[in-house]
C-alpha atoms as a PDB file:
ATOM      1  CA  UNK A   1       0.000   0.000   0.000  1.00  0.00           C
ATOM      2  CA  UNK A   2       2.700   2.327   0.639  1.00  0.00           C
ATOM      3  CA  UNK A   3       3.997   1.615  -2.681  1.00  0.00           C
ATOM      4  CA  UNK A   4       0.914   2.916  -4.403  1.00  0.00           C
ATOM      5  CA  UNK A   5       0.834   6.149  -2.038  1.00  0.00           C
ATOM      6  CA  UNK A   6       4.805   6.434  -3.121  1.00  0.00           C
ATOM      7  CA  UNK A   7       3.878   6.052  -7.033  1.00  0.00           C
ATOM      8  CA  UNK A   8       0.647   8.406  -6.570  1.00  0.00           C
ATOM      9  CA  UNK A   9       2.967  11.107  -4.765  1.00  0.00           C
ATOM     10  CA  UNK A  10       5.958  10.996  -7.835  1.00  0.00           C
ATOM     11  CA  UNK A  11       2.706  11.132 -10.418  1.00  0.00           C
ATOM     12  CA  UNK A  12       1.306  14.743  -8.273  1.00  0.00           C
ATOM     13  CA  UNK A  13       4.593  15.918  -7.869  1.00  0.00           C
ATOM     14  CA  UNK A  14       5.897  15.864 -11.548  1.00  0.00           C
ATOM     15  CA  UNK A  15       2.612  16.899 -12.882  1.00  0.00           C
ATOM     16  CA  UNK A  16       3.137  20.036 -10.723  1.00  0.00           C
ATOM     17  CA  UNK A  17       6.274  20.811 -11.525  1.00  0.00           C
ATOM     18  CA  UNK A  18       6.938  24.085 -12.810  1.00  0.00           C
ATOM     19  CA  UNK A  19       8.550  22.544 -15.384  1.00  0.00           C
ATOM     20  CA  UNK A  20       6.416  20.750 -16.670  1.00  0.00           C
ATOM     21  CA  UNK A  21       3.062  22.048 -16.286  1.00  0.00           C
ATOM     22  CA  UNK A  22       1.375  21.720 -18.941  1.00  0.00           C
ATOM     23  CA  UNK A  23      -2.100  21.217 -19.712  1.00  0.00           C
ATOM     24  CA  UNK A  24      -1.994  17.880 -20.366  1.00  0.00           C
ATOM     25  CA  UNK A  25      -0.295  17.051 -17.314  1.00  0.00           C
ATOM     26  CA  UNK A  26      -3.576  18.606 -15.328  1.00  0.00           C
ATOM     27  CA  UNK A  27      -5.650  17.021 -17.639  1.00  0.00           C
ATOM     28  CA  UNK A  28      -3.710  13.496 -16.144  1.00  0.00           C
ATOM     29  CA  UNK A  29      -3.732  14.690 -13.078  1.00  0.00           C
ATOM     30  CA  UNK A  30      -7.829  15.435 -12.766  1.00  0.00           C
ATOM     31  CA  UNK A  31      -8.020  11.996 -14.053  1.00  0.00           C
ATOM     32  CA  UNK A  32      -5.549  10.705 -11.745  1.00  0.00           C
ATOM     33  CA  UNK A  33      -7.806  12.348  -9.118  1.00  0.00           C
ATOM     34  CA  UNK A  34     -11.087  11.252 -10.673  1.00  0.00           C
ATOM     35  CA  UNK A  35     -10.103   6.990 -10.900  1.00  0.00           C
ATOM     36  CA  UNK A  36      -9.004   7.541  -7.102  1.00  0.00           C
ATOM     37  CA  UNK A  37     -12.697   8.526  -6.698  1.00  0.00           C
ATOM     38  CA  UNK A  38     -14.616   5.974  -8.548  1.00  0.00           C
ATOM     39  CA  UNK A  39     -12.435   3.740  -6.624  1.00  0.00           C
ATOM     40  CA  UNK A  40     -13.132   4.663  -3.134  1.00  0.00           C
ATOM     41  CA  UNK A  41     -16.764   5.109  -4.006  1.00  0.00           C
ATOM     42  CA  UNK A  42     -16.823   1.456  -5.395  1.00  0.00           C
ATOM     43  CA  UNK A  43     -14.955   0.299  -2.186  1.00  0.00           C
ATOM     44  CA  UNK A  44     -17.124   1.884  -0.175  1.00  0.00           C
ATOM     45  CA  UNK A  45     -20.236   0.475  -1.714  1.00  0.00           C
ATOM     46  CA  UNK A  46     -18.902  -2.594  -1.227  1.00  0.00           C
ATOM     47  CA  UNK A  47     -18.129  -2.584   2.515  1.00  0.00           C
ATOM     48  CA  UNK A  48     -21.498  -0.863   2.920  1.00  0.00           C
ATOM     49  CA  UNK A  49     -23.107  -4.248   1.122  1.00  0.00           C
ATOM     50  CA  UNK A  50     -21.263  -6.586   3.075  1.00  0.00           C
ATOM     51  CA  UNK A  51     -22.298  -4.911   6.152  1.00  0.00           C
ATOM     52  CA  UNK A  52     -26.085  -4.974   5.235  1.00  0.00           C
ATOM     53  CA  UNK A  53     -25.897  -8.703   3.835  1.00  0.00           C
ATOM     54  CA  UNK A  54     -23.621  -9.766   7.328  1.00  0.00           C
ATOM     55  CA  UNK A  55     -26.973  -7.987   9.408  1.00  0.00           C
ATOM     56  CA  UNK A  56     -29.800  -9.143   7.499  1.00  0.00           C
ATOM     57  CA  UNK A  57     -28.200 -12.889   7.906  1.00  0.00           C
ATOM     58  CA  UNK A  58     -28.354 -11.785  11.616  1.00  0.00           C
ATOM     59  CA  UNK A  59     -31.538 -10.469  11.465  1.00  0.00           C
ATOM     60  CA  UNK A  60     -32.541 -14.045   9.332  1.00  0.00           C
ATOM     61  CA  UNK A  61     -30.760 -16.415  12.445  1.00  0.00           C
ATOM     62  CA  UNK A  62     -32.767 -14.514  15.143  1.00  0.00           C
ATOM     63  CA  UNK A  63     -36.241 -15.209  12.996  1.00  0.00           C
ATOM     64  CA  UNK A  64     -35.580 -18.835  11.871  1.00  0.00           C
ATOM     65  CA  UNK A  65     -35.709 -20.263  15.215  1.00  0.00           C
ATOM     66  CA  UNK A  66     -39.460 -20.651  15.759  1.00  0.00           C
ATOM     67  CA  UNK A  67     -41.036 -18.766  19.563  1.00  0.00           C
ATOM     68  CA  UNK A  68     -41.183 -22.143  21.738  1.00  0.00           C
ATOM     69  CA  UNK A  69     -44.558 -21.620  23.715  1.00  0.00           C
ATOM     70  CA  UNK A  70     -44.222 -21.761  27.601  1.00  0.00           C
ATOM     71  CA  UNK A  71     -43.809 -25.429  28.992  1.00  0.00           C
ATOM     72  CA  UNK A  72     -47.970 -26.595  30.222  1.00  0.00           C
ATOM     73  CA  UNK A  73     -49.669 -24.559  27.893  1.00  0.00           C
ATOM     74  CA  UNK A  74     -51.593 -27.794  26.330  1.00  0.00           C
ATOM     75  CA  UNK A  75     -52.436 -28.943  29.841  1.00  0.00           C
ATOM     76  CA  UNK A  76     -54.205 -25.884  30.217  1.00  0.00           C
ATOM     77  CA  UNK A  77     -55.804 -25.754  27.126  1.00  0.00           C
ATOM     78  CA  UNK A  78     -59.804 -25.804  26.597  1.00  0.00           C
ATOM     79  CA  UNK A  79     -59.831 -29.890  25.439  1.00  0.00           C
ATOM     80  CA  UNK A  80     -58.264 -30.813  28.679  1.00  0.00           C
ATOM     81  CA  UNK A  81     -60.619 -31.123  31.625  1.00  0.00           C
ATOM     82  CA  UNK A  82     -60.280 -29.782  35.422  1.00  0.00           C
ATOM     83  CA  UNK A  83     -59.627 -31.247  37.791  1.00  0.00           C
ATOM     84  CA  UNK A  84     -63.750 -32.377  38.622  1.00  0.00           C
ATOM     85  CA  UNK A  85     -63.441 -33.437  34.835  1.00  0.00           C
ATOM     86  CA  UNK A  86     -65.599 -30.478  33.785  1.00  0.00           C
ATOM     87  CA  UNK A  87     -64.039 -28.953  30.296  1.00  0.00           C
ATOM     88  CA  UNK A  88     -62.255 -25.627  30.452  1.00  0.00           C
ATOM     89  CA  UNK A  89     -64.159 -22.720  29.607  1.00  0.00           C
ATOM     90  CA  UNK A  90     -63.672 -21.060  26.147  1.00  0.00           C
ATOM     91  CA  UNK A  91     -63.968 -17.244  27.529  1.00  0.00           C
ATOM     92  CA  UNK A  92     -62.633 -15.176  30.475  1.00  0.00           C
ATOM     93  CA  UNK A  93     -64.799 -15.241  33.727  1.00  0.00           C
ATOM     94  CA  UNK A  94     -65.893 -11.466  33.391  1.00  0.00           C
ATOM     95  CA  UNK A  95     -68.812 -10.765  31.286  1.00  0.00           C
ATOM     96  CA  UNK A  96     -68.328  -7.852  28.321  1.00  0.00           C
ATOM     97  CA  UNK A  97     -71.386  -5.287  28.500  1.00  0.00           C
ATOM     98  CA  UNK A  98     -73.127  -5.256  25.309  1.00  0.00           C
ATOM     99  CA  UNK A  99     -72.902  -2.352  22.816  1.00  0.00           C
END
């Protein structure tokens, strides 16, 4: 990596050279700049996809596993009787008041 920053820094500095300023060397040099840009845009996008896909697959884990009801909730469930042998009733004890 330091070898690219070394190679980018000779490319800047002899395009601004006094010498050799010319307007094709600015014309290089805005490209130079430009391809740096599309670059870290493109590596950016890609980090920022890898970081959605690696939370959605987190996201995905957490939902796959199915909510385990509470342990007894059959026993307790409307087909099994009482303990006289009665069947469970279907609604709440209170009584709604009718609209």
């Amino acid at each position: 990596m330091t070898a690219v920053g070394e190679l980018l820094g000779r490319i800047l500095a002899s395009a601004l050279a006094p010498s050799t300023l010319s307007p094709s060397a600015l014309i290089a040099l805005v490209g130079l700049v430009g391809a740096i840009g599309i670059v870290a845009v493109i590596a950016t996008a890609a980090v920022r996809s890898v970081a959605a896909l690696a939370a959605s697959l987190r996201v995905r884990a957490a939902w796959s596993t199915p909510a385990e009801p509470p342990v007894g909730w059959l026993a307790e469930s409307e087909a099994d009787p009482d303990a006289d042998g009665h069947p469970r009733p279907r609604a709440p004890g209170i009584l709604l008041p009718a609209v």
